[in-house]
Protein backbone atom coordinates (compact mmCIF):
# COMPACT_ATOMS: atom_id res chain seq x y z
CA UNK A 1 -17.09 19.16 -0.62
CA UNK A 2 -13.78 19.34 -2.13
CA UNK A 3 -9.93 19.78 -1.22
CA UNK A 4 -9.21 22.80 -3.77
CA UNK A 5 -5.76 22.66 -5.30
CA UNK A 6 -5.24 19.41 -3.59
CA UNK A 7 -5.82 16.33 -6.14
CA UNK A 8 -3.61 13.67 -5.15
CA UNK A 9 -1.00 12.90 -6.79
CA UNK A 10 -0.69 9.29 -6.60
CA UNK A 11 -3.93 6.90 -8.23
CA UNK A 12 -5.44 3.69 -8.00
CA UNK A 13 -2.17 2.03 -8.64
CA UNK A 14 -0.43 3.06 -5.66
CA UNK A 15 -3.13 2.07 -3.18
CA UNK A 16 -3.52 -0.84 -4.49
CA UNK A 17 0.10 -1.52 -4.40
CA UNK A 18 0.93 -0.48 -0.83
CA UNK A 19 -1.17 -4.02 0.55
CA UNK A 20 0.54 -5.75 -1.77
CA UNK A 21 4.03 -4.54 -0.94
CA UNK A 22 2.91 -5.19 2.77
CA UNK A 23 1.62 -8.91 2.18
CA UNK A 24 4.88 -9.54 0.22
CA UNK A 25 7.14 -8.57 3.36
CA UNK A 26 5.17 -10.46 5.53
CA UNK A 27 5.22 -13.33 3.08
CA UNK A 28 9.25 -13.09 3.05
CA UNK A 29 9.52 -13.03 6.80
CA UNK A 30 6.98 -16.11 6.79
CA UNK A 31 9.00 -17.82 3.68
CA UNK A 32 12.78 -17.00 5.43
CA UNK A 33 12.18 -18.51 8.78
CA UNK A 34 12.59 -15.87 10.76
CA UNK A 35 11.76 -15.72 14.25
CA UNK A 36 12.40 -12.58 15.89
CA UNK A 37 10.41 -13.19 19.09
CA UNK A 38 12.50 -16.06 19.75
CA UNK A 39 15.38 -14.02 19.39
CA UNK A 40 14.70 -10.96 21.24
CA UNK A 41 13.35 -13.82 24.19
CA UNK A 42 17.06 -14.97 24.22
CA UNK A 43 18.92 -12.39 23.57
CA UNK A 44 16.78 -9.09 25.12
CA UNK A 45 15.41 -10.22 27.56
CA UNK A 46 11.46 -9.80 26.21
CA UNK A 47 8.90 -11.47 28.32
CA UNK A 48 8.12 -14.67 26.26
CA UNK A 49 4.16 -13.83 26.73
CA UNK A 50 1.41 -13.84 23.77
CA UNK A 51 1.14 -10.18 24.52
CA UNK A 52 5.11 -9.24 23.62
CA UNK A 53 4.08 -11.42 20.50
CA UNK A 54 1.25 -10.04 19.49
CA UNK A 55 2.92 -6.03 19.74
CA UNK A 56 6.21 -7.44 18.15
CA UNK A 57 4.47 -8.87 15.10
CA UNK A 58 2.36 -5.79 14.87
CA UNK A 59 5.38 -3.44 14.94
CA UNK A 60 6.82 -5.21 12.61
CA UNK A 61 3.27 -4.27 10.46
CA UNK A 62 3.07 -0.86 11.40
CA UNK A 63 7.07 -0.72 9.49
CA UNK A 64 5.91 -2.66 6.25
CA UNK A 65 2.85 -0.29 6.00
CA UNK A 66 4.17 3.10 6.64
CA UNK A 67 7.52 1.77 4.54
CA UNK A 68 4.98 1.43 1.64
CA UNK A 69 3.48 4.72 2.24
CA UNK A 70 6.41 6.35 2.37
CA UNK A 71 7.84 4.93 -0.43
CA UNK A 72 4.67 6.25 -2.50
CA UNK A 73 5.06 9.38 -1.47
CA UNK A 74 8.46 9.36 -2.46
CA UNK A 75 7.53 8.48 -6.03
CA UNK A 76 4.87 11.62 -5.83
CA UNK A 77 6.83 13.63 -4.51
CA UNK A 78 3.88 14.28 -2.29
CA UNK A 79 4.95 15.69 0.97
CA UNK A 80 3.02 14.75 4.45
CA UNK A 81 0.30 17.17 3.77
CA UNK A 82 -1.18 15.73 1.21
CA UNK A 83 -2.88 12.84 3.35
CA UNK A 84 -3.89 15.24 5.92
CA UNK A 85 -1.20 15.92 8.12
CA UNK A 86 -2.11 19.78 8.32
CA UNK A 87 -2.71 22.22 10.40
CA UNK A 88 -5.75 22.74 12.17
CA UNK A 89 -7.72 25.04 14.87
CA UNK A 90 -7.72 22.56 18.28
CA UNK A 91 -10.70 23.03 18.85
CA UNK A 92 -12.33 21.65 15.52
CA UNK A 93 -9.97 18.97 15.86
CA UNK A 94 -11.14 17.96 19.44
CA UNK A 95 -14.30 18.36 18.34
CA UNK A 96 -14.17 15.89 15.54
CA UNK A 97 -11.77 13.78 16.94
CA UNK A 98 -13.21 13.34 20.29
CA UNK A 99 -17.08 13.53 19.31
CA UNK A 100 -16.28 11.40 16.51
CA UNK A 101 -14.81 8.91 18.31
CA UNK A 102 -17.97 8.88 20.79
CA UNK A 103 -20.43 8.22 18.38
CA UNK A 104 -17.96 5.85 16.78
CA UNK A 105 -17.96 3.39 19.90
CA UNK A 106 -21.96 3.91 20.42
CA UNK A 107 -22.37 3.33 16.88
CA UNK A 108 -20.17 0.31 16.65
CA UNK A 109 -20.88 -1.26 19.68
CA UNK A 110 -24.43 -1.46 18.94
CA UNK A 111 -23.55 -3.18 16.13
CA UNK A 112 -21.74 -5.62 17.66
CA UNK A 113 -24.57 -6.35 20.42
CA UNK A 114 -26.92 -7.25 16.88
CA UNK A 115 -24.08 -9.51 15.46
CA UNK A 116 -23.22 -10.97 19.25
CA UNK A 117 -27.50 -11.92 19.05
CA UNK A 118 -27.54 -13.19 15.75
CA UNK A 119 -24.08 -15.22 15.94
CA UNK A 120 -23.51 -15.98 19.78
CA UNK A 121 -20.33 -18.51 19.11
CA UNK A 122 -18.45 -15.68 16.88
CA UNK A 123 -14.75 -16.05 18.11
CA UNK A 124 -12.88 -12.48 19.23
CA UNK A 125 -10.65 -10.53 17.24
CA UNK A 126 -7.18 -11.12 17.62
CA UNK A 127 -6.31 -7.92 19.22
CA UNK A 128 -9.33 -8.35 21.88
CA UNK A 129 -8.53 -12.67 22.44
CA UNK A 130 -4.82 -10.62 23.43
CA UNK A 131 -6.01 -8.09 25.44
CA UNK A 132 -7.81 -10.67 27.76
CA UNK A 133 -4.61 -11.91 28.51
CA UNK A 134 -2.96 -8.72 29.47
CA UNK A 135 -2.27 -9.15 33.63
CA UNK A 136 0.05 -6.17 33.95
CA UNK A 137 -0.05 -2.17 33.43
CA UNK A 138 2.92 -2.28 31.12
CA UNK A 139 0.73 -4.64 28.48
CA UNK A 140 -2.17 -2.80 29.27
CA UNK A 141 -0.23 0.42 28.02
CA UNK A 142 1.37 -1.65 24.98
CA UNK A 143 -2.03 -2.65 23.75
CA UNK A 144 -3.64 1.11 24.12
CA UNK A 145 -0.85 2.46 22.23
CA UNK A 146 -0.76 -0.55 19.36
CA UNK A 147 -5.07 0.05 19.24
CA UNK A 148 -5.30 3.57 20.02
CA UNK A 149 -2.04 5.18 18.66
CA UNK A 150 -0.36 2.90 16.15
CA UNK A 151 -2.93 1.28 14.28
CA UNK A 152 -5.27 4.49 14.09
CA UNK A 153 -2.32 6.56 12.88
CA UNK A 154 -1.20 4.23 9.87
CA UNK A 155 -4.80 2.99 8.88
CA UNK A 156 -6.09 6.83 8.63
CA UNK A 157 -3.22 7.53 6.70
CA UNK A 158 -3.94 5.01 4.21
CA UNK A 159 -7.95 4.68 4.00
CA UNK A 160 -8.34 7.99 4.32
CA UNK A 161 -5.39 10.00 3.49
CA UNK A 162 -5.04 7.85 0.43
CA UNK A 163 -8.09 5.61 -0.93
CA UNK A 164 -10.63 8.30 0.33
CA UNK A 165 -9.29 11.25 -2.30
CA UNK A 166 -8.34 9.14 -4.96
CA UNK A 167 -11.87 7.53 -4.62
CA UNK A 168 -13.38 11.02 -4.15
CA UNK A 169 -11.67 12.55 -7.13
CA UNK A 170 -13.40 9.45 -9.35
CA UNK A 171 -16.91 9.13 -7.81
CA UNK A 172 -17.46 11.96 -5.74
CA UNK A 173 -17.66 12.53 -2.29
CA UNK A 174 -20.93 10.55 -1.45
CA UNK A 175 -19.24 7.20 -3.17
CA UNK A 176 -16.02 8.10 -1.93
CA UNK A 177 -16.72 7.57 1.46
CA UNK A 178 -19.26 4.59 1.01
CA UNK A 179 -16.61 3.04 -1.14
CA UNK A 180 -13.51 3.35 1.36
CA UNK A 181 -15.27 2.36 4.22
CA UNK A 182 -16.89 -0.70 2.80
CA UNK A 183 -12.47 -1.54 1.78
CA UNK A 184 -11.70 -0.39 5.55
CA UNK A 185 -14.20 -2.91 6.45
CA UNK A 186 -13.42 -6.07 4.04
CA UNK A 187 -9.73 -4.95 4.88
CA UNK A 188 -9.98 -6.55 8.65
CA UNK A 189 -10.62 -9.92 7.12
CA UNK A 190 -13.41 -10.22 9.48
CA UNK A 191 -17.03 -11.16 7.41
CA UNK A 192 -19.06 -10.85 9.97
CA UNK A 193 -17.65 -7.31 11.54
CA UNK A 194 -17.36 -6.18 8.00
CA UNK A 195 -20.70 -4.29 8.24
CA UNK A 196 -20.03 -2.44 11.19
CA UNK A 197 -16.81 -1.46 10.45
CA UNK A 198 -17.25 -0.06 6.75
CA UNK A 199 -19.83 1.98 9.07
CA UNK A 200 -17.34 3.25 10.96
CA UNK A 201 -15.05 3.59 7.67
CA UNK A 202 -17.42 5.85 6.28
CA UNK A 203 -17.77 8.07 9.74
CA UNK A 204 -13.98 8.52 10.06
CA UNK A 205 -14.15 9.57 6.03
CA UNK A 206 -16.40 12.01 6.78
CA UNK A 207 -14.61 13.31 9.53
CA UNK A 208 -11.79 13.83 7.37
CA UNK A 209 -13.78 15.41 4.85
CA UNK A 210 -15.42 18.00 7.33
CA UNK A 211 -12.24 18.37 9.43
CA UNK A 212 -9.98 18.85 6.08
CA UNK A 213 -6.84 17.24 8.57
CA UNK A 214 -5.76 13.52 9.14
CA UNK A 215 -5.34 14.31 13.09
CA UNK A 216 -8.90 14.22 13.67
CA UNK A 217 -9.98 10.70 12.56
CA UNK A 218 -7.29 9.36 14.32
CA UNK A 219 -7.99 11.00 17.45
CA UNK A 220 -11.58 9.70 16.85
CA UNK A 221 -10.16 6.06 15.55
CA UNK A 222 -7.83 6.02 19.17
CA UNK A 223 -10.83 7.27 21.00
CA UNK A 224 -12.81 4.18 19.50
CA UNK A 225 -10.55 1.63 20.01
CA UNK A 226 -9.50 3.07 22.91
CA UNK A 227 -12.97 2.58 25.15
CA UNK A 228 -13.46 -0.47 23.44
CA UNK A 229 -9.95 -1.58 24.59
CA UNK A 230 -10.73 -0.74 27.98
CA UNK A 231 -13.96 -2.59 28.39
CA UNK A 232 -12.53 -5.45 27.32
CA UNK A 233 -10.02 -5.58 29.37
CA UNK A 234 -12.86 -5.29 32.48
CA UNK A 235 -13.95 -7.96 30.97
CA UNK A 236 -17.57 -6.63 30.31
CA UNK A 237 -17.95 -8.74 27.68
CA UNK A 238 -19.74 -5.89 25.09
CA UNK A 239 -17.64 -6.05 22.24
């Protein structure tokens, strides 16, 4: 399955740049000092909580990442369309976003029962250590829309809007997708969740590739974290 007429026009290069460009801001920030928190604690008035720190470092993430996408795009002159923000029928889109992102959290959270068995002392995520210190409905609603709106929208974007067609157009469609969700996985830093999330890399790859728009993997992405969000904020301890 292809994308007639619609080879990107940005390569290897300019993925592999984007990261880079990110880990350099965040490097400056680091290097500089700065300490925004801090100052919006003072000065705005934000609730000096691990929660406002945790969303404030991660907007700040969400700006270096699409900056770097944008500025590739730019350099293209590739316009949104080209990593899948196209139109649609709603109903294929529902139907791959939301039915995507159900087998996505079955799928997953299986996994994560086999690596909770095999490595009981395996310390949370970041975003999930957070989330279990969320005691009001305004963090609640931060944290769903950094997991389940923020982070799904700039991650498809880049794994795959970007490093799933320039993959593809290399190695095919069956390598592209095994290749960018093994990255998506290794990308989390996370060894031993690697596995099952280059599983789910690969699900939300094929989505795109059967859905031919970005808005249905991240439907399915915000649907995934989304569940998993809430359950571990009942404190069911699955995930």
């Amino acid at each position: 399955m292809n994308f007639p007429g619609e080879q990107p026009r940005w390569g290897l290069i300019h993925v592999l740049l984007i990261p880079l460009f990110v880990m350099g801001l965040q490097l400056l920030y680091i290097t500089l000092g700065l300490d925004l928190f801090s100052y919006l604690v003072r000065t705005a008035g934000l609730p000096p909580t691990k929660v406002s720190e945790f969303v404030l470092d991660y907007l700040l993430y969400f700006f270096y990442f699409a900056t770097g996408i944008g500025l590739v795009l730019l350099a293209t002159s590739s316009r949104l369309e080209r990593v899948g923000f196209k139109r649609q029928d709603l109903r294929l889109i529902l139907k791959w976003g939301v039915g995507g992102g159900l087998i996505l959290f079955v799928m997953v959270l299986g996994a994560g029962v086999i690596i909770q068995l095999l490595q009981p002392s395996l310390p949370p995520q970041p975003f999930e250590e957070v989330l279990r210190k969320v005691v009001t409905g305004k963090e609640l609603l931060l944290m769903i829309l950094v997991g389940s709106v923020l982070a799904p929208l700039v991650e498809e974007v880049y794994f795959r809007g970007m490093v799933y067609p320039v993959l593809r157009q290399y190695v095919g469609v069956i390598w592209g997708l095994i290749i960018s969700g093994i990255l998506f996985g290794l990308m989390h830093w996370d060894l031993w969740r690697t596995v099952p999330l280059a599983l789910g890399g690969m699900v939300l790859a094929y989505i795109y590739e059967r859905s031919r728009t970005i808005y249905a993997p991240w439907i399915a992405h915000g649907v995934w974290n989304g569940i998993m969000a809430v359950i571990v904020y009942l404190g069911q301890g699955m995930v």
